[in-house]
N, C-alpha and C. Protein backbone atom coordinates (compact mmCIF):
# COMPACT_ATOMS: atom_id res chain seq x y z
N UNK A 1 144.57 105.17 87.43
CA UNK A 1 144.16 106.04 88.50
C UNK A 1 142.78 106.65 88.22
N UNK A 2 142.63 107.13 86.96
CA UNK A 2 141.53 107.41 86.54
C UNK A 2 139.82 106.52 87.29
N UNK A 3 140.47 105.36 86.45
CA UNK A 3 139.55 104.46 86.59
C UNK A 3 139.13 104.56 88.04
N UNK A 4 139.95 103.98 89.29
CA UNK A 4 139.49 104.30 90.41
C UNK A 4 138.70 105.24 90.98
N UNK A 5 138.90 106.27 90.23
CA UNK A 5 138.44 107.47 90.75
C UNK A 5 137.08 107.58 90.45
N UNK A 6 137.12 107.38 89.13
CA UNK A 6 135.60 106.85 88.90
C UNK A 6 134.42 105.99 89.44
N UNK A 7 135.35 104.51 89.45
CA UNK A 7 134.54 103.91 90.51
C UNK A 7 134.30 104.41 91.73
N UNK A 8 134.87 105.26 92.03
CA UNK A 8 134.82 105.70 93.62
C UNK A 8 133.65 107.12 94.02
N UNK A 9 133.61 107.46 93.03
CA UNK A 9 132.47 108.48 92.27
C UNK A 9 131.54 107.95 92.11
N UNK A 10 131.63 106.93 91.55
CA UNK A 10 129.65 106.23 91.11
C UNK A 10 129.36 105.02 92.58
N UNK A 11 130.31 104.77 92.76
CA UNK A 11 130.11 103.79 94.34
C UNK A 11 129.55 104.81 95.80
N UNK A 12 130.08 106.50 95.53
CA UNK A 12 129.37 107.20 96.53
C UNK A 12 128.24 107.38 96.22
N UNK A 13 127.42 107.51 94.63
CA UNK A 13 126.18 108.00 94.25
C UNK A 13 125.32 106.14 94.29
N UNK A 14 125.92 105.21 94.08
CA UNK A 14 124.95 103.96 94.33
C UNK A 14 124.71 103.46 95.18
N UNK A 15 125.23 103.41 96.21
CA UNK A 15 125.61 102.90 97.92
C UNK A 15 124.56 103.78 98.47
N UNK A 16 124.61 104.78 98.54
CA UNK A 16 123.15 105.30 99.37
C UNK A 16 122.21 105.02 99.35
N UNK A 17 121.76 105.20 97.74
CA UNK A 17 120.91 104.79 97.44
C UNK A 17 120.17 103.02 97.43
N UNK A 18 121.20 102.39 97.57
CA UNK A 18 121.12 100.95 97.87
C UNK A 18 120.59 100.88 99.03
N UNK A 19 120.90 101.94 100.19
CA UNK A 19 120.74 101.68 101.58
C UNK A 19 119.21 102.32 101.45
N UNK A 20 119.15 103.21 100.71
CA UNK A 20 117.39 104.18 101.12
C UNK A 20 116.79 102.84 100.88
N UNK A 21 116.87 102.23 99.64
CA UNK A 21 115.97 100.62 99.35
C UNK A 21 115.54 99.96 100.39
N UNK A 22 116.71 99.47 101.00
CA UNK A 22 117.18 98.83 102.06
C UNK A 22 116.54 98.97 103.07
N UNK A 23 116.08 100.36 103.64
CA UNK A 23 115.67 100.67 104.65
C UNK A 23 114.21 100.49 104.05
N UNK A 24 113.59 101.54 103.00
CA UNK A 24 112.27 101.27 102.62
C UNK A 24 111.88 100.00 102.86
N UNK A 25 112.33 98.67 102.01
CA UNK A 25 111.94 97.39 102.04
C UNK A 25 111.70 97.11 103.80
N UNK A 26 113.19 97.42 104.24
CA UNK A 26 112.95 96.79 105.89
C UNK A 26 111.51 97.17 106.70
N UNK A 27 111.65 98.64 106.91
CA UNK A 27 110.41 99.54 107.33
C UNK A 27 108.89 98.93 106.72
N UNK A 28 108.78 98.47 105.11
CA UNK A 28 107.58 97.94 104.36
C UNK A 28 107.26 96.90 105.04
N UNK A 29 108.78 95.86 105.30
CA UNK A 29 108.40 94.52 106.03
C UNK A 29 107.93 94.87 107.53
N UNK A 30 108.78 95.94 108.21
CA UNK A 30 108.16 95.80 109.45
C UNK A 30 106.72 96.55 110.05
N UNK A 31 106.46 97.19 108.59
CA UNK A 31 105.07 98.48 109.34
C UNK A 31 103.93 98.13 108.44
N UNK A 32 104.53 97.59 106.99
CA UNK A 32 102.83 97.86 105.85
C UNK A 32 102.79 95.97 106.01
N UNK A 33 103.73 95.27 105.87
CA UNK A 33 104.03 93.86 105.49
C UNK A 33 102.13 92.96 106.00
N UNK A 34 102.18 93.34 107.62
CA UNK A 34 101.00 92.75 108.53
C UNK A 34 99.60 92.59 107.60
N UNK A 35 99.61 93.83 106.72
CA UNK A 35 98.43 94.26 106.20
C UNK A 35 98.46 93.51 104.60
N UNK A 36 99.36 93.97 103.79
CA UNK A 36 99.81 94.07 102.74
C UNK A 36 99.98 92.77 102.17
N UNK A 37 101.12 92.10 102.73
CA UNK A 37 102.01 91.17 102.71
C UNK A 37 102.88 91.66 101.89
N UNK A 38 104.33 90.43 102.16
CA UNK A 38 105.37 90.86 101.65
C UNK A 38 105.70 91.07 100.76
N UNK A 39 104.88 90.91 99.61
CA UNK A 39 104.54 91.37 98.16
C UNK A 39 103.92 92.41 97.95
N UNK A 40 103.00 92.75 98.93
CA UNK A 40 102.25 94.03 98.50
C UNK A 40 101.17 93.65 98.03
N UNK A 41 100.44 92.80 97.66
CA UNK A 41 99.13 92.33 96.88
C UNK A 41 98.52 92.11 97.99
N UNK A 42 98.35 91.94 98.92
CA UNK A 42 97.11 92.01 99.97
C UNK A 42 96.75 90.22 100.23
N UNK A 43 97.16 89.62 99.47
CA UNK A 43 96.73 88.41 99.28
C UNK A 43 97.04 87.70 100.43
N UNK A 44 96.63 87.74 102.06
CA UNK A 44 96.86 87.10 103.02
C UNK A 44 95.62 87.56 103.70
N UNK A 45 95.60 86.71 105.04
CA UNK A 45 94.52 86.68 106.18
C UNK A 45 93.94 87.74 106.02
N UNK A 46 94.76 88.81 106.77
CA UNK A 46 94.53 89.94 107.29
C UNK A 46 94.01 90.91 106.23
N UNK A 47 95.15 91.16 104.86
CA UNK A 47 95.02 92.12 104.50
C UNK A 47 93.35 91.75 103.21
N UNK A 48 93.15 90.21 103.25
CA UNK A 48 91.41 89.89 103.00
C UNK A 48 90.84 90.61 103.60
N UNK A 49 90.83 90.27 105.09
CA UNK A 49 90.09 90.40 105.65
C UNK A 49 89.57 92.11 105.93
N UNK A 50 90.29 92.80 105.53
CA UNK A 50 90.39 94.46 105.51
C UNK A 50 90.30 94.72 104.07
N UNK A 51 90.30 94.02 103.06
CA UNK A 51 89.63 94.20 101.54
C UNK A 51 91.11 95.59 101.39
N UNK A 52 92.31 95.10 101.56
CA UNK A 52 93.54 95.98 101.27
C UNK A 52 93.93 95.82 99.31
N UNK A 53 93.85 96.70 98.91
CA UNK A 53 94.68 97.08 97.41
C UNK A 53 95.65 96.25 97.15
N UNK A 54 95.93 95.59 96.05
CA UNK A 54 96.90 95.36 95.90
C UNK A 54 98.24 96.68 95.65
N UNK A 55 98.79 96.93 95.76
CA UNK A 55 99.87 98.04 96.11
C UNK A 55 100.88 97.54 94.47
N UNK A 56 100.78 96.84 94.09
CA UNK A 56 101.77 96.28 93.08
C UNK A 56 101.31 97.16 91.71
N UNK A 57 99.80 97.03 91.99
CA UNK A 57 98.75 97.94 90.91
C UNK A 57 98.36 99.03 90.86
N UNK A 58 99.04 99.92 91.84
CA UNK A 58 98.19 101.05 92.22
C UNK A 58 98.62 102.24 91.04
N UNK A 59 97.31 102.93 90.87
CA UNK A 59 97.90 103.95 89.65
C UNK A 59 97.68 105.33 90.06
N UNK A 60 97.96 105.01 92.02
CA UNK A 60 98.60 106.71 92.53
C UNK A 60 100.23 107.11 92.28
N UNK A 61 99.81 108.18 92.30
CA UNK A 61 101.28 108.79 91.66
C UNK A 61 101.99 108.75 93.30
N UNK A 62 103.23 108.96 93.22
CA UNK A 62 104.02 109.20 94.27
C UNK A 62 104.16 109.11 95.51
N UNK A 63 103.39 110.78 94.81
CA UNK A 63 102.84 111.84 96.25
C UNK A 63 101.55 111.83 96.65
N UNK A 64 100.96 110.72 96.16
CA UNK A 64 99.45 110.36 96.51
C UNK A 64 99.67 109.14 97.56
N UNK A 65 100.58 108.74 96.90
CA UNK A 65 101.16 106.89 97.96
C UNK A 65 101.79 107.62 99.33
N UNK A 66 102.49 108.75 99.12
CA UNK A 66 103.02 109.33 100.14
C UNK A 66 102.07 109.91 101.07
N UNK A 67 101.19 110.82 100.82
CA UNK A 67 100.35 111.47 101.42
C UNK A 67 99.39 110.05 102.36
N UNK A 68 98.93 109.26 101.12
CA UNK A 68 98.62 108.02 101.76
C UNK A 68 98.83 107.00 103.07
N UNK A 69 100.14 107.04 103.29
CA UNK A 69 100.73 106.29 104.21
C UNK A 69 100.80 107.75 105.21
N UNK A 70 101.40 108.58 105.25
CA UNK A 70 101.07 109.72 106.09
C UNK A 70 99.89 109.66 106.70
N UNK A 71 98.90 109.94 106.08
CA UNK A 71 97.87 110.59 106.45
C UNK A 71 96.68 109.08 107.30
N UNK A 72 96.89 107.81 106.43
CA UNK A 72 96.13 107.06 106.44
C UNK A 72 95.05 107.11 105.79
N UNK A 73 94.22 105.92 105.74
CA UNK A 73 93.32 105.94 104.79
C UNK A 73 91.96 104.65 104.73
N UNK A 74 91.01 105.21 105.46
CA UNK A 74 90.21 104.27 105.68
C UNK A 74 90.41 103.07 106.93
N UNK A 75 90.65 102.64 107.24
CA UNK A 75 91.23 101.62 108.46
C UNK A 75 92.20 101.59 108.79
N UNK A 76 93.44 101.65 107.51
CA UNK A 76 94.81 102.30 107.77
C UNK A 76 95.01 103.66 108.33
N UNK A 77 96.21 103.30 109.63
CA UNK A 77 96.23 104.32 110.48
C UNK A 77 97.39 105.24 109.22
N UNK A 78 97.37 106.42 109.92
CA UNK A 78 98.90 107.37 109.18
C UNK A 78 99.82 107.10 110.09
N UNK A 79 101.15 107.05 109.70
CA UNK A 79 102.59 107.01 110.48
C UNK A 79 102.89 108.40 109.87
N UNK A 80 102.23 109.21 109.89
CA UNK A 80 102.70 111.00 109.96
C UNK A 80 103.28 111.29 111.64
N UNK A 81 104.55 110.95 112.34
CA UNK A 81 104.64 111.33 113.64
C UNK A 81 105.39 110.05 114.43
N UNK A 82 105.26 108.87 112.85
CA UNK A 82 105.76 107.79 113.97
C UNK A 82 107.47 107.24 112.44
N UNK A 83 106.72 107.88 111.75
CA UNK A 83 108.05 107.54 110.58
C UNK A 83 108.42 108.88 110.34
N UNK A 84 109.70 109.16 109.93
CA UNK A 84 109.94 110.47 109.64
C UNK A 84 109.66 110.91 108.15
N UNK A 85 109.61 111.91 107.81
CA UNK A 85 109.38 112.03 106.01
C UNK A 85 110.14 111.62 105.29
N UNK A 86 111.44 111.22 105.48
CA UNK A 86 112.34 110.89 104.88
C UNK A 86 112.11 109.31 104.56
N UNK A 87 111.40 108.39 105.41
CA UNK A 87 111.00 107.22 105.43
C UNK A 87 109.97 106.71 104.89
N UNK A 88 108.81 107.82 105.21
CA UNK A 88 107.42 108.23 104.18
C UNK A 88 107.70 108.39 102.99
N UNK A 89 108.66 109.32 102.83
CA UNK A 89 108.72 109.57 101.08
C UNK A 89 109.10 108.00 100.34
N UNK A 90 110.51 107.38 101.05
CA UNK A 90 111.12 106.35 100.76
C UNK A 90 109.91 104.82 100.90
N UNK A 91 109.50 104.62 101.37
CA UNK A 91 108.07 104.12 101.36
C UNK A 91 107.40 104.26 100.42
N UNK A 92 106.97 105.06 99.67
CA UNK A 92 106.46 105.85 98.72
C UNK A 92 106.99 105.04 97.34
N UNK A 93 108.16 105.44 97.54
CA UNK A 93 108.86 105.43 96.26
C UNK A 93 109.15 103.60 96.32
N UNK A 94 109.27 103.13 97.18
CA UNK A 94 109.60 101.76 97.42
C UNK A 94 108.15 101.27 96.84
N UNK A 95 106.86 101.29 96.92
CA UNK A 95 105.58 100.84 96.54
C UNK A 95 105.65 101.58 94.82
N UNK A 96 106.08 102.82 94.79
CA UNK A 96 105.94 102.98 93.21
C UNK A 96 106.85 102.48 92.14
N UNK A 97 108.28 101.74 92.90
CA UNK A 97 108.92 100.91 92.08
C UNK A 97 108.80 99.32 92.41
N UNK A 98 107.30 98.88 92.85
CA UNK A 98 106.62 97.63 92.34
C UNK A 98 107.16 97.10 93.38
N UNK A 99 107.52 97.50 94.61
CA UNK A 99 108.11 96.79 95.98
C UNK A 99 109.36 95.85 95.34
N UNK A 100 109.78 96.44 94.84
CA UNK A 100 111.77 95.28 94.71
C UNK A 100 112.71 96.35 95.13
């Protein structure tokens, strides 16, 4: 009984968090992906053609990647108004753990 209980304890604290990923990645593919690519290294048409960062390398902290995508930055527009913070932050954190 124990045991269950346990698993059932660490399955409420990993499952969310599986889903914040989940959503980050989805949101990355559907809002930064165009620019970025699906890696994040920039290494396509577009994101040449806009001389985009590789994102895989970046040595902003966090809340700099966060503020970043908020605010925008240079040609990149901000989604401050079109993502909620909760999605911004998760974004964030999805590019500072190397986009996996």
């Amino acid at each position: 009984m124990k045991k269950i209980l346990a698993a059932l304890v660490v399955a409420a604290f990993v499952a969310p968090a599986a889903r914040a990923d989940d959503g980050a990645a989805t949101t990355f593919q559907a809002k930064c992906a165009v620019c970025h690519g699906k890696d994040g290294k920039g290494q396509i048409p577009m994101g040449q053609k806009l001389g985009v960062k590789d994102l895989t390398a970046t040595k902003l902290s966090a809340a700099d990647v966060q503020k970043m995508i908020a605010d925008g930055k240079g040609k990149m527009t901000g989604f401050k108004g079109k993502l909620s913070d909760a999605e911004i932050k998760g974004l964030a954190a999805y590019v500072k753990g190397g986009l996996k």
